[in-house]
PDB file of N, CA and C in Angstrom:
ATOM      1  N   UNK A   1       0.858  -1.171   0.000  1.00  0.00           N
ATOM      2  CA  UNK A   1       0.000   0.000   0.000  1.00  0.00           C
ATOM      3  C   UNK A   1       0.908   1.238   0.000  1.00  0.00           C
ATOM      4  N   UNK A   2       0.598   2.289  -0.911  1.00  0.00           N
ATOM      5  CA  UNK A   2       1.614   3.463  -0.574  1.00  0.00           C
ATOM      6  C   UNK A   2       0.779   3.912   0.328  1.00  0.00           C
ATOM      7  N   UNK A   3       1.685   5.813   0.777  1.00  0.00           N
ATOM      8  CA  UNK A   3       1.591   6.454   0.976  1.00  0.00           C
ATOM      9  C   UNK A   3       0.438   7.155   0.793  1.00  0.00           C
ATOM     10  N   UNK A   4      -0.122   7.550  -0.427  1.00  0.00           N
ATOM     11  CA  UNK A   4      -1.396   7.807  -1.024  1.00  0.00           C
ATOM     12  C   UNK A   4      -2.599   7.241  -0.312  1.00  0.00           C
ATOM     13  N   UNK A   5      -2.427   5.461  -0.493  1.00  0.00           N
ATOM     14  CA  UNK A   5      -3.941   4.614  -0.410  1.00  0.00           C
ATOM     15  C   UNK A   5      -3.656   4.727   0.838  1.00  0.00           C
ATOM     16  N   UNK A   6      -2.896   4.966   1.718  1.00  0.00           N
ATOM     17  CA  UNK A   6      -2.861   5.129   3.260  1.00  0.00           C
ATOM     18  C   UNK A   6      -3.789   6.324   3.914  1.00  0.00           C
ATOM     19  N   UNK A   7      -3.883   7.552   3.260  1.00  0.00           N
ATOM     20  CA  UNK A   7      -4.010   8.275   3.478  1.00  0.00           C
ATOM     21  C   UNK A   7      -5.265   8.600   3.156  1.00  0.00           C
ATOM     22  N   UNK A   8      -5.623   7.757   1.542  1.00  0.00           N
ATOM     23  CA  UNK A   8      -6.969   7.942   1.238  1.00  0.00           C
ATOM     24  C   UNK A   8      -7.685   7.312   2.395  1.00  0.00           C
ATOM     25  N   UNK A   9      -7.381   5.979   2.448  1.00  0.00           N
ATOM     26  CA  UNK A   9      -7.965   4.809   3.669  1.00  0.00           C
ATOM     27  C   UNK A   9      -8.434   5.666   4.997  1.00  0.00           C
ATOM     28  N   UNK A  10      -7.314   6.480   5.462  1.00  0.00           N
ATOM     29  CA  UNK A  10      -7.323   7.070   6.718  1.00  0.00           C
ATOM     30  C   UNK A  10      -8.538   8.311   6.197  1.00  0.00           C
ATOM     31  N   UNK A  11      -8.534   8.672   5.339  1.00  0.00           N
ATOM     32  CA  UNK A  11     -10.015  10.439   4.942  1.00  0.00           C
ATOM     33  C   UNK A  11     -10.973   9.454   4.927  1.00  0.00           C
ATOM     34  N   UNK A  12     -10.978   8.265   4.114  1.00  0.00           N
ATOM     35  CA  UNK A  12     -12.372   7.388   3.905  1.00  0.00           C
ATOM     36  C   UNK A  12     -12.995   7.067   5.364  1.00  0.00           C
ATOM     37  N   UNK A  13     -11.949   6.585   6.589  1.00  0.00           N
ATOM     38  CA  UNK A  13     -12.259   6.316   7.662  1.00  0.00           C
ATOM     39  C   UNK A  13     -12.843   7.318   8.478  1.00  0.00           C
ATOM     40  N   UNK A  14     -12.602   8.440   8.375  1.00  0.00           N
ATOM     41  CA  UNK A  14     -12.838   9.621   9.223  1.00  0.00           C
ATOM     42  C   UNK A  14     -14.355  10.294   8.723  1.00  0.00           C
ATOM     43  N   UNK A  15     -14.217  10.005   7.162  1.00  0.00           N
ATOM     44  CA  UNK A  15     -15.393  10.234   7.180  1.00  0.00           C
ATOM     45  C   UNK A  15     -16.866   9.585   7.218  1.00  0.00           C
ATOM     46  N   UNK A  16     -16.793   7.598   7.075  1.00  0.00           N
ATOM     47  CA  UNK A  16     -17.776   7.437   7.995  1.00  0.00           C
ATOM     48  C   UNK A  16     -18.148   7.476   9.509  1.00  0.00           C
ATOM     49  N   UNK A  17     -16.922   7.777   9.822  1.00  0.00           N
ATOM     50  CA  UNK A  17     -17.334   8.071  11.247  1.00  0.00           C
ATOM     51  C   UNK A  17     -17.813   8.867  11.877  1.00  0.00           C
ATOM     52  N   UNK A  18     -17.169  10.001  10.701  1.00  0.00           N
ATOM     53  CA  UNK A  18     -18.257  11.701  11.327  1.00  0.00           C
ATOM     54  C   UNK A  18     -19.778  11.529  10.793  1.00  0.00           C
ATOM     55  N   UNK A  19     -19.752  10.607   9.210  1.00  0.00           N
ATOM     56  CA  UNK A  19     -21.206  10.103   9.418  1.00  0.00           C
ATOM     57  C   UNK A  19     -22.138   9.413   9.728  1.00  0.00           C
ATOM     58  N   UNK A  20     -21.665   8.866  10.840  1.00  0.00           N
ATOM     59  CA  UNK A  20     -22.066   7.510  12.081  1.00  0.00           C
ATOM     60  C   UNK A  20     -22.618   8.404  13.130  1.00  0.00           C
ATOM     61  N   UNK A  21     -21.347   9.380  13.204  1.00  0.00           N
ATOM     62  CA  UNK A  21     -21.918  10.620  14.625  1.00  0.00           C
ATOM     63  C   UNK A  21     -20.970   9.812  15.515  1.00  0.00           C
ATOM     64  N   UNK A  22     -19.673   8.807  15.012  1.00  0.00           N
ATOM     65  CA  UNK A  22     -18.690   8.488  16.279  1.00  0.00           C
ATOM     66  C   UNK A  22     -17.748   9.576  16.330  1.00  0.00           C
ATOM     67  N   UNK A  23     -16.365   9.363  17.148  1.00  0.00           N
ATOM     68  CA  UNK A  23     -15.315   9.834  17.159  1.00  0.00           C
ATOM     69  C   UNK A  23     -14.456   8.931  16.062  1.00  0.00           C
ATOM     70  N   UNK A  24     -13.220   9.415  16.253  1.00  0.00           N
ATOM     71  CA  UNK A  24     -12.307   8.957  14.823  1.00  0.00           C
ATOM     72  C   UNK A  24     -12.278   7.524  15.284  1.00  0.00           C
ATOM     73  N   UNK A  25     -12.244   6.777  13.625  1.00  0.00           N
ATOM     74  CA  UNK A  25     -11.475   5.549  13.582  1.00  0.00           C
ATOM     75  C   UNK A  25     -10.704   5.032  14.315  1.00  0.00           C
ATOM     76  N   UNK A  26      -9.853   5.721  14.792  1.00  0.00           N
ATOM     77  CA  UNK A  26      -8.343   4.815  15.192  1.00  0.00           C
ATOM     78  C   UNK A  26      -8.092   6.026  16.473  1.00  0.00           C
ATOM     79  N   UNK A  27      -8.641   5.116  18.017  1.00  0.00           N
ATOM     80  CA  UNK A  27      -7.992   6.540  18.963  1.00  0.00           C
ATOM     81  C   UNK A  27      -6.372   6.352  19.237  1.00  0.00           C
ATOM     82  N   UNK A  28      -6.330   7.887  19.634  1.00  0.00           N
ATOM     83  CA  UNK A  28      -5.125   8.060  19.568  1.00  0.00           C
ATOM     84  C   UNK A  28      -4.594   7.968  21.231  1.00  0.00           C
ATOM     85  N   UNK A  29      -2.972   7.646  21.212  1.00  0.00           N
ATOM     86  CA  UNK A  29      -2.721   7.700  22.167  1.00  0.00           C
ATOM     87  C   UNK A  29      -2.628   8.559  23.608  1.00  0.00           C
ATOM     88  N   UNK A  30      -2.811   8.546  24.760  1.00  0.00           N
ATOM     89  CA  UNK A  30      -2.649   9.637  25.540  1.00  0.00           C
ATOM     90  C   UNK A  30      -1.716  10.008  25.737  1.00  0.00           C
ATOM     91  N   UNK A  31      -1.217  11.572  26.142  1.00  0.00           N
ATOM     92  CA  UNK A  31      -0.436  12.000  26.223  1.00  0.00           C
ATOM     93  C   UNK A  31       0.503  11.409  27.862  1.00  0.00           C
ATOM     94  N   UNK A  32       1.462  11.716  28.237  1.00  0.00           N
ATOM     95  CA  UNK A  32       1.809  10.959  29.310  1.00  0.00           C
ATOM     96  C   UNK A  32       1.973  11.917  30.421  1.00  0.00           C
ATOM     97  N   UNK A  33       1.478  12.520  31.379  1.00  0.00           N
ATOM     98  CA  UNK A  33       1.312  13.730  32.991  1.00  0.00           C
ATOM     99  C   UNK A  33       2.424  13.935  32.718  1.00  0.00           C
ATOM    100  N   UNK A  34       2.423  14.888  33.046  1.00  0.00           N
ATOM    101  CA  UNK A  34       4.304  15.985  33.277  1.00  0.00           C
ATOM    102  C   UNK A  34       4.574  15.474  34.760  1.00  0.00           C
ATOM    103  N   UNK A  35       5.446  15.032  34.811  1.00  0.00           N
ATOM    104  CA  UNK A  35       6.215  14.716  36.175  1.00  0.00           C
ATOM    105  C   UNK A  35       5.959  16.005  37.007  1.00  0.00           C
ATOM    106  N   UNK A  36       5.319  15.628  38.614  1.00  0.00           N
ATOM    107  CA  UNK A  36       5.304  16.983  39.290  1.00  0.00           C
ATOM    108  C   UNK A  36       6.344  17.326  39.855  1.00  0.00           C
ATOM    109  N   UNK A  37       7.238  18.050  39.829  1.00  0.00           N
ATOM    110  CA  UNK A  37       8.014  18.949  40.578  1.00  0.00           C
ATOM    111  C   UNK A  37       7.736  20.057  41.412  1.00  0.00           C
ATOM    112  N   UNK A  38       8.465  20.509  41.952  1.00  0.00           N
ATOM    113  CA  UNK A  38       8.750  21.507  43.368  1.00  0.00           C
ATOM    114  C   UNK A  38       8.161  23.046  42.649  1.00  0.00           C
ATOM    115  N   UNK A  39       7.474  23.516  42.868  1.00  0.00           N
ATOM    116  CA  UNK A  39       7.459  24.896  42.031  1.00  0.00           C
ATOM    117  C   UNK A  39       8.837  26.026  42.006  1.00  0.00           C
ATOM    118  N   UNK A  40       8.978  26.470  41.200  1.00  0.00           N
ATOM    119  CA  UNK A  40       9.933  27.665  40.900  1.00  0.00           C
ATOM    120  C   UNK A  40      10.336  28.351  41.779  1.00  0.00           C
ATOM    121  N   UNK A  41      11.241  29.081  42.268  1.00  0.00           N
ATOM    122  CA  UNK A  41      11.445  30.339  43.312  1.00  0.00           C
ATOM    123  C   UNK A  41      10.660  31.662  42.340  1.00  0.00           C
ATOM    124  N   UNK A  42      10.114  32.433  42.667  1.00  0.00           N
ATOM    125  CA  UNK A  42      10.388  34.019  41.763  1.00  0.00           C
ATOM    126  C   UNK A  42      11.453  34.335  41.254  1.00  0.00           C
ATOM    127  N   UNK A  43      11.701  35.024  40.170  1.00  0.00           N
ATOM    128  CA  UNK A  43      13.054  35.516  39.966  1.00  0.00           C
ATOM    129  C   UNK A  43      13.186  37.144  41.533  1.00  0.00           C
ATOM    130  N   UNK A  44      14.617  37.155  41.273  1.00  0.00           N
ATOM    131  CA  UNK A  44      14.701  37.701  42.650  1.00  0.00           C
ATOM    132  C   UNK A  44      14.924  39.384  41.782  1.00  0.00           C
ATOM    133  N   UNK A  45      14.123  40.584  42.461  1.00  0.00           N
ATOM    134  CA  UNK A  45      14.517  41.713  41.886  1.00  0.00           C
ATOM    135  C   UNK A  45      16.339  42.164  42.266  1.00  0.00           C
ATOM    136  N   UNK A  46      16.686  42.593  41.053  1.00  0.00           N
ATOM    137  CA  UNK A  46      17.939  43.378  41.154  1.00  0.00           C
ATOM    138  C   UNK A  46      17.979  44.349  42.271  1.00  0.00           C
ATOM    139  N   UNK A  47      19.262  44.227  42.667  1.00  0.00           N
ATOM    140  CA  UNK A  47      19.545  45.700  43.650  1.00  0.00           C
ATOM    141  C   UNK A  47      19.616  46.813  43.492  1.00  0.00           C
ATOM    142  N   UNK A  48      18.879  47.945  43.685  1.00  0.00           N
ATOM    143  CA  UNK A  48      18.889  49.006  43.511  1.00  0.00           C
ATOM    144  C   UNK A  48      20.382  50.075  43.614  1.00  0.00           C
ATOM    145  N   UNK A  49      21.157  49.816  42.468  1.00  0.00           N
ATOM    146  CA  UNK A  49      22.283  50.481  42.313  1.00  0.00           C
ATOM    147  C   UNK A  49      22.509  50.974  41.037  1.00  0.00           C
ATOM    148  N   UNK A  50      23.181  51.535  41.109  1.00  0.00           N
ATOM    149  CA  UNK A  50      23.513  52.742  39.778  1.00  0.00           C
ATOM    150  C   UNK A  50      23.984  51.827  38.737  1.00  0.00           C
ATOM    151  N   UNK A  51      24.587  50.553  39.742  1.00  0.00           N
ATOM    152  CA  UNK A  51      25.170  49.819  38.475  1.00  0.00           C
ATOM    153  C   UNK A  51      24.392  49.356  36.848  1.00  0.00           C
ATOM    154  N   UNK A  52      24.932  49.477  35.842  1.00  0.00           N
ATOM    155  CA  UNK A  52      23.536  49.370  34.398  1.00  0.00           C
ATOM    156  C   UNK A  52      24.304  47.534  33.855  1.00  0.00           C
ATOM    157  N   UNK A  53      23.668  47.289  33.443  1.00  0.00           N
ATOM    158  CA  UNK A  53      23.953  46.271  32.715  1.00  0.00           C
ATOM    159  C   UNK A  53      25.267  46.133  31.770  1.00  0.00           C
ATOM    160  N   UNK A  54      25.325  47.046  30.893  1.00  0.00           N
ATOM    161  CA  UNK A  54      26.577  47.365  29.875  1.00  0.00           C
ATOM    162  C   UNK A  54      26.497  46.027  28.634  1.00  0.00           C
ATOM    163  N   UNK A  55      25.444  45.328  28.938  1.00  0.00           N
ATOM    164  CA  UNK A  55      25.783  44.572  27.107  1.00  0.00           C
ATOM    165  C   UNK A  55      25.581  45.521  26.103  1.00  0.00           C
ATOM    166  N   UNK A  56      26.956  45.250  25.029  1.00  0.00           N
ATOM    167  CA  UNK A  56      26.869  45.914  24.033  1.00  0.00           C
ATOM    168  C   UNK A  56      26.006  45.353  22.940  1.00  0.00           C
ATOM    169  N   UNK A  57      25.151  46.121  22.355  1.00  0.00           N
ATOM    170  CA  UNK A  57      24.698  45.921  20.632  1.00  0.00           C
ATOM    171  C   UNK A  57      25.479  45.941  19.860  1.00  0.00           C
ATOM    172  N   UNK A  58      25.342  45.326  18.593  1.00  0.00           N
ATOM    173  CA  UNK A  58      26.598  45.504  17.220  1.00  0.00           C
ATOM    174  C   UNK A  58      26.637  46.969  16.821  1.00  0.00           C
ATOM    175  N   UNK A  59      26.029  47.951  16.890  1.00  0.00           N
ATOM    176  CA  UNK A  59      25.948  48.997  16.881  1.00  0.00           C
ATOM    177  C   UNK A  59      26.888  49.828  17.607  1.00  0.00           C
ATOM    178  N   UNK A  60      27.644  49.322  18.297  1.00  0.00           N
ATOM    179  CA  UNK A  60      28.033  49.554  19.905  1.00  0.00           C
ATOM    180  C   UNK A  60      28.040  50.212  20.739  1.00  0.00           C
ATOM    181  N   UNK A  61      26.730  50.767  20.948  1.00  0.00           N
ATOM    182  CA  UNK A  61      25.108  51.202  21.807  1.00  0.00           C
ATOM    183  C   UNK A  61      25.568  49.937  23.086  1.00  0.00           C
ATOM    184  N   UNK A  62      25.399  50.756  24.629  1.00  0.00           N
ATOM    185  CA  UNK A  62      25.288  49.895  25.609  1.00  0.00           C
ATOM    186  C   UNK A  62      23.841  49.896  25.845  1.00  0.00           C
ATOM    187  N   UNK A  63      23.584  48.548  26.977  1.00  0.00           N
ATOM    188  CA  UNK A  63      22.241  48.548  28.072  1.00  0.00           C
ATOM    189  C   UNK A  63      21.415  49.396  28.939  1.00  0.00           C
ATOM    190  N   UNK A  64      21.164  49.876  28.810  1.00  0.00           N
ATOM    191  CA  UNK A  64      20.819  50.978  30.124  1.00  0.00           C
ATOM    192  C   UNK A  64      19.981  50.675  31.094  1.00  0.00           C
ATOM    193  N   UNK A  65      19.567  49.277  30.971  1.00  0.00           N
ATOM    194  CA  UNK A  65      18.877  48.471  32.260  1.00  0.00           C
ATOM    195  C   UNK A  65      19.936  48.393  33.408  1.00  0.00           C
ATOM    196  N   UNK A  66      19.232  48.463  34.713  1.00  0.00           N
ATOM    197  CA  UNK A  66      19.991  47.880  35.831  1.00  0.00           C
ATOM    198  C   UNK A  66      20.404  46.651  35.448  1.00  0.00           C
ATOM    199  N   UNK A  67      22.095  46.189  36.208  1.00  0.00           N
ATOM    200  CA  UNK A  67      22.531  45.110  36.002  1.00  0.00           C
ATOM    201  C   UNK A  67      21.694  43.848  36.569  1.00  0.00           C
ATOM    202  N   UNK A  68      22.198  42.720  35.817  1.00  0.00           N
ATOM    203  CA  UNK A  68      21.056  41.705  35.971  1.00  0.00           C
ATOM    204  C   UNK A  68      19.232  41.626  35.873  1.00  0.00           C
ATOM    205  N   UNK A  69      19.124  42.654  35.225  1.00  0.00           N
ATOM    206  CA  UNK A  69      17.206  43.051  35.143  1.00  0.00           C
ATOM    207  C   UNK A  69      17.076  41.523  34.475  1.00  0.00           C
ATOM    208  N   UNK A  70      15.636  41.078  34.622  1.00  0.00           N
ATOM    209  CA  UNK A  70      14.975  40.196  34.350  1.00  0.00           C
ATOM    210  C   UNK A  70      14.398  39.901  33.081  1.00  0.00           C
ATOM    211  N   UNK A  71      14.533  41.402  32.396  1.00  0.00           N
ATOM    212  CA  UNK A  71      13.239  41.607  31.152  1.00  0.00           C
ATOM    213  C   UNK A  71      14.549  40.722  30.000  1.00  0.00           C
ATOM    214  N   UNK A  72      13.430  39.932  28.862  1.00  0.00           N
ATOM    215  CA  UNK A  72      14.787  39.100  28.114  1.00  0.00           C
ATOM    216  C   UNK A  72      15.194  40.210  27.217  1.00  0.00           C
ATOM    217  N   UNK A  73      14.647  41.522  26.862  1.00  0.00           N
ATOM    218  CA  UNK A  73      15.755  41.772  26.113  1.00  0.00           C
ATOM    219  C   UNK A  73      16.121  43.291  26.347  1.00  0.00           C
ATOM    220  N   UNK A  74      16.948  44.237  25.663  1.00  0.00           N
ATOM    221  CA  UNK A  74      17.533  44.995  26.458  1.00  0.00           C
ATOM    222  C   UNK A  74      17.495  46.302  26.348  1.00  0.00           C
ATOM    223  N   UNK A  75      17.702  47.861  26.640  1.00  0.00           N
ATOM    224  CA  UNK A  75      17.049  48.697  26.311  1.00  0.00           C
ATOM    225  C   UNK A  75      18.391  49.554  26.143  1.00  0.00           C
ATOM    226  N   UNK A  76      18.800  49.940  25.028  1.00  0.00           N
ATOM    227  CA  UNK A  76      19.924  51.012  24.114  1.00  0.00           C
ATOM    228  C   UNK A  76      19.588  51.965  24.493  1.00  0.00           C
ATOM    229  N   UNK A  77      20.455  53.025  24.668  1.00  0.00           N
ATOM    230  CA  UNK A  77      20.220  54.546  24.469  1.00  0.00           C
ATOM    231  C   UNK A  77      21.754  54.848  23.725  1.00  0.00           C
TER     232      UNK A  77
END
C-alpha cells in the first residue's frame, strides 16, 4: 500500500465516522502527565544600584537596564 492509499484509507475512515456521529477511527494515544516537581522560586529583583547592565549591541550602543534586570531583552540609548 503506498503512501497515497494510506491516506486515502485514513479520509475514507474519518469520514464514515463523522457520518455515524462516532469519534475517529483509530484513537489516539494519551499523552503521558508531566512529572510533578517543586514549584519555581520568583526571579529575585535586582539591587537598587547605579550599576547598568553594559551589554553591548553591534551597533556599539550599551544597556541601560539595571545590572542583571529580568526583562529578556535589552534597552539602548
Amino acid at each position: 500500500m503506498s503512501k497515497m492509499d494510506g491516506l486515502r484509507a485514513m479520509r475514507e475512515a474519518r469520514y464514515e465516522a463523522a457520518r455515524k456521529g462516532t469519534t475517529a477511527a483509530t484513537p489516539r494515544p494519551k499523552a503521558a502527565a508531566p512529572a510533578k516537581s517543586k514549584p519555581e522560586k520568583a526571579p529575585v529583583a535586582p539591587e537598587a544600584t547605579d550599576e547598568l547592565c553594559g551589554h553591548k549591541a553591534i551597533s556599539g550602543r550599551t544597556c541601560t537596564r539595571e545590572k542583571g534586570h529580568a526583562a529578556k531583552s535589552h534597552r539602548y540609548a
